[in-house]
Protein backbone atom coordinates (compact mmCIF):
# COMPACT_ATOMS: atom_id res chain seq x y z
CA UNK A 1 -0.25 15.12 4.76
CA UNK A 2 1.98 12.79 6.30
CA UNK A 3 0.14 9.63 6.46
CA UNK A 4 1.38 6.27 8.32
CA UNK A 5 1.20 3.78 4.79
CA UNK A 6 3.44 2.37 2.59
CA UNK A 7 2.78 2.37 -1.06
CA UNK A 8 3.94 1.10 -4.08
CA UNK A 9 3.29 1.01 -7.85
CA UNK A 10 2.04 -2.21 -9.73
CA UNK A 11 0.88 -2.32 -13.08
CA UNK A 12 0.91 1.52 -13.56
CA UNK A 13 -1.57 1.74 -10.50
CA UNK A 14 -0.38 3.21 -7.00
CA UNK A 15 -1.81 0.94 -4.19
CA UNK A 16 -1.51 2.29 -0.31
CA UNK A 17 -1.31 0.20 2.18
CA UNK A 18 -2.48 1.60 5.86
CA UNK A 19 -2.59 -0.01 9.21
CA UNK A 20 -1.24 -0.11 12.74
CA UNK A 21 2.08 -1.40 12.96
CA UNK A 22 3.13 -4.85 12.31
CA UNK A 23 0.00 -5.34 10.38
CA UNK A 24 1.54 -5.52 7.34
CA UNK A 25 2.03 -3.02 5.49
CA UNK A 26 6.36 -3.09 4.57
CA UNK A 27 5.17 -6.66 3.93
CA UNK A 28 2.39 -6.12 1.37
CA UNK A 29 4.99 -3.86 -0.28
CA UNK A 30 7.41 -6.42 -0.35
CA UNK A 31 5.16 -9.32 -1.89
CA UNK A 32 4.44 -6.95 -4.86
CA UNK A 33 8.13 -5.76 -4.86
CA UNK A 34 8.64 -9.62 -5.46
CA UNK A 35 6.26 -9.39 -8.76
CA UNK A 36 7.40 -6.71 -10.42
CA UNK A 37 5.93 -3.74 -8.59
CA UNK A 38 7.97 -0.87 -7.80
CA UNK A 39 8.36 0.87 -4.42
CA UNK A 40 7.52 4.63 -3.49
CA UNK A 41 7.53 4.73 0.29
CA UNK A 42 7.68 2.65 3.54
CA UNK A 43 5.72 2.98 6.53
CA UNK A 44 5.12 6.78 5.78
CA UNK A 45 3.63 8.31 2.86
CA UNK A 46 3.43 11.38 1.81
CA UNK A 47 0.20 12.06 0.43
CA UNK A 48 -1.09 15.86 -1.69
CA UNK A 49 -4.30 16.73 -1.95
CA UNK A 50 -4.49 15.43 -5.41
CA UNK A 51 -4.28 11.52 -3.74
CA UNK A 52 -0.27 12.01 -5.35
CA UNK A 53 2.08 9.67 -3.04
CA UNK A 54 5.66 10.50 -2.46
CA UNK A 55 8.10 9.38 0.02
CA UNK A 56 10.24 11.81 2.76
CA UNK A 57 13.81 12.05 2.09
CA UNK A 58 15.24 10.53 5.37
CA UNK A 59 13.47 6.92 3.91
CA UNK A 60 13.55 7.11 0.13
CA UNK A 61 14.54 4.09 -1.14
CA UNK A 62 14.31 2.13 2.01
CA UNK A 63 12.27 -0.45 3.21
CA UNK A 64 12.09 -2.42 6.63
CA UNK A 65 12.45 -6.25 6.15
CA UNK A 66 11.56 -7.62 9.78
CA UNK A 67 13.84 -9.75 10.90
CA UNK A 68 16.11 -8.33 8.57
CA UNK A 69 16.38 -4.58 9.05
CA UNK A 70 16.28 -1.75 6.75
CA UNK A 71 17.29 -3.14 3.09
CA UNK A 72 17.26 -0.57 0.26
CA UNK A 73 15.28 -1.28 -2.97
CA UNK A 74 15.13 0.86 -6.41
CA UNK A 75 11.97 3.35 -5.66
CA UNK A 76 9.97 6.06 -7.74
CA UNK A 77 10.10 9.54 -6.86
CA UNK A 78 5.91 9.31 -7.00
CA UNK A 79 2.82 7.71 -7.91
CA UNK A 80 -0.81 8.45 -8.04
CA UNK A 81 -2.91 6.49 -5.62
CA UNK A 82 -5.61 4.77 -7.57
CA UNK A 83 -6.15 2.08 -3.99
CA UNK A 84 -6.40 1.92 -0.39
CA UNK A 85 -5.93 -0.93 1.26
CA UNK A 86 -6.15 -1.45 4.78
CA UNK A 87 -3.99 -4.38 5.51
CA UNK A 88 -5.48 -6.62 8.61
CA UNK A 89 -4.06 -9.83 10.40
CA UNK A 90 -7.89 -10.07 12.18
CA UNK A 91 -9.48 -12.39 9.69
CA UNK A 92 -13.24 -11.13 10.60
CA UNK A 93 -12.54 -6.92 9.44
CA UNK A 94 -12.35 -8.60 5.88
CA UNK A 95 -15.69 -8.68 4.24
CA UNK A 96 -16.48 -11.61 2.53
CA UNK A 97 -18.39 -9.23 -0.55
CA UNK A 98 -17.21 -5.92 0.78
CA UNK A 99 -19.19 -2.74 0.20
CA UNK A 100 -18.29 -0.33 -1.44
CA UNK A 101 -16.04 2.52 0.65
CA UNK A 102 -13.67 4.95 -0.18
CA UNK A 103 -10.38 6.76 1.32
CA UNK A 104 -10.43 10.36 0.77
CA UNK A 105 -7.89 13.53 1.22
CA UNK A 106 -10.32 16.24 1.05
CA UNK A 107 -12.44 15.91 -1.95
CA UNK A 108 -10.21 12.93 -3.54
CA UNK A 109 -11.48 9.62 -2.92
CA UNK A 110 -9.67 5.75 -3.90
CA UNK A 111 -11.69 2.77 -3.37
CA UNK A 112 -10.83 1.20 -0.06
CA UNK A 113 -10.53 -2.67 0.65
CA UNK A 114 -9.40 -4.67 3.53
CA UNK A 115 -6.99 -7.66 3.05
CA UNK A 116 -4.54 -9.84 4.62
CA UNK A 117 -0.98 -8.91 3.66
CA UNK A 118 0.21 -12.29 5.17
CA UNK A 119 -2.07 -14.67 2.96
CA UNK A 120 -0.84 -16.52 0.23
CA UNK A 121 -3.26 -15.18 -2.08
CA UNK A 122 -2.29 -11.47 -1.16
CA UNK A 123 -0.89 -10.63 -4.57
CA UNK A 124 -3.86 -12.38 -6.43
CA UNK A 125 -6.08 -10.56 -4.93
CA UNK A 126 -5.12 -7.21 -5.32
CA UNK A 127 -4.76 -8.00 -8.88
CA UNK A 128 -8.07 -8.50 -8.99
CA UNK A 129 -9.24 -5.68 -7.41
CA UNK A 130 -6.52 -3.28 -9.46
CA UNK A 131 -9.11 -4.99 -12.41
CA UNK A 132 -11.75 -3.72 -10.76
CA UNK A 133 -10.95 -0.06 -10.72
């Protein structure tokens, strides 16, 4: 299933990040890129049924930078999704103590969070919910 996501992998863990465009999402990828994480896909994901992320040929390797353009970046061929993360600029979707919810592909399920991919403490706080799972 094609899904509209990017996704990366960070600390061995494969974190999606979904949204409507301009939410986010190549720029969540990007602050992780920045620590160390490496990148699988941009702005669509391949996804199996067994939550297994891959990127389509045309984009592999490619990332948009806005106000930049497309920049290419060293990527993995796959990862296992292990989080979902909806990324949101509207401050009151974020939960202050979320509940617990889940994003599935058929019987497959990954906890699901919302967060800000433009706050400073972005990268912090996917950490600590990478700790969490």
């Amino acid at each position: 299933m094609l899904v509209h996501a990017s996704c990366v992998q960070w600390q061995n863990k494969g974190i999606l990040f979904l949204g409507d465009s301009g939410c986010g999402k190549s720029s969540a990828a990007l602050k992780l890129i920045e620590k160390g994480a490496h990148l699988i896909a941009d702005d669509y994901t391949q996804v199996s049924a067994d939550l297994i992320a891959t990127c389509p040929d045309t984009t592999f390797g490619k990332i948009e930078v806005r106000g930049v353009g497309i920049v290419e970046f060293p990527a993995l061929k796959s990862t296992q999704i292990d989080l979902a993360v909806i990324c949101s600029p509207n401050f009151k979707e974020i939960e202050r103590i979320p509940l617990e919810k889940k994003w599935a592909v058929g019987q497959k399920s990954v906890p699901l969070f919302y967060l800000n991919a433009f706050e400073d403490l972005f990268c912090l706080k996917v950490d600590l919910l990478l700790k969490q799972i």
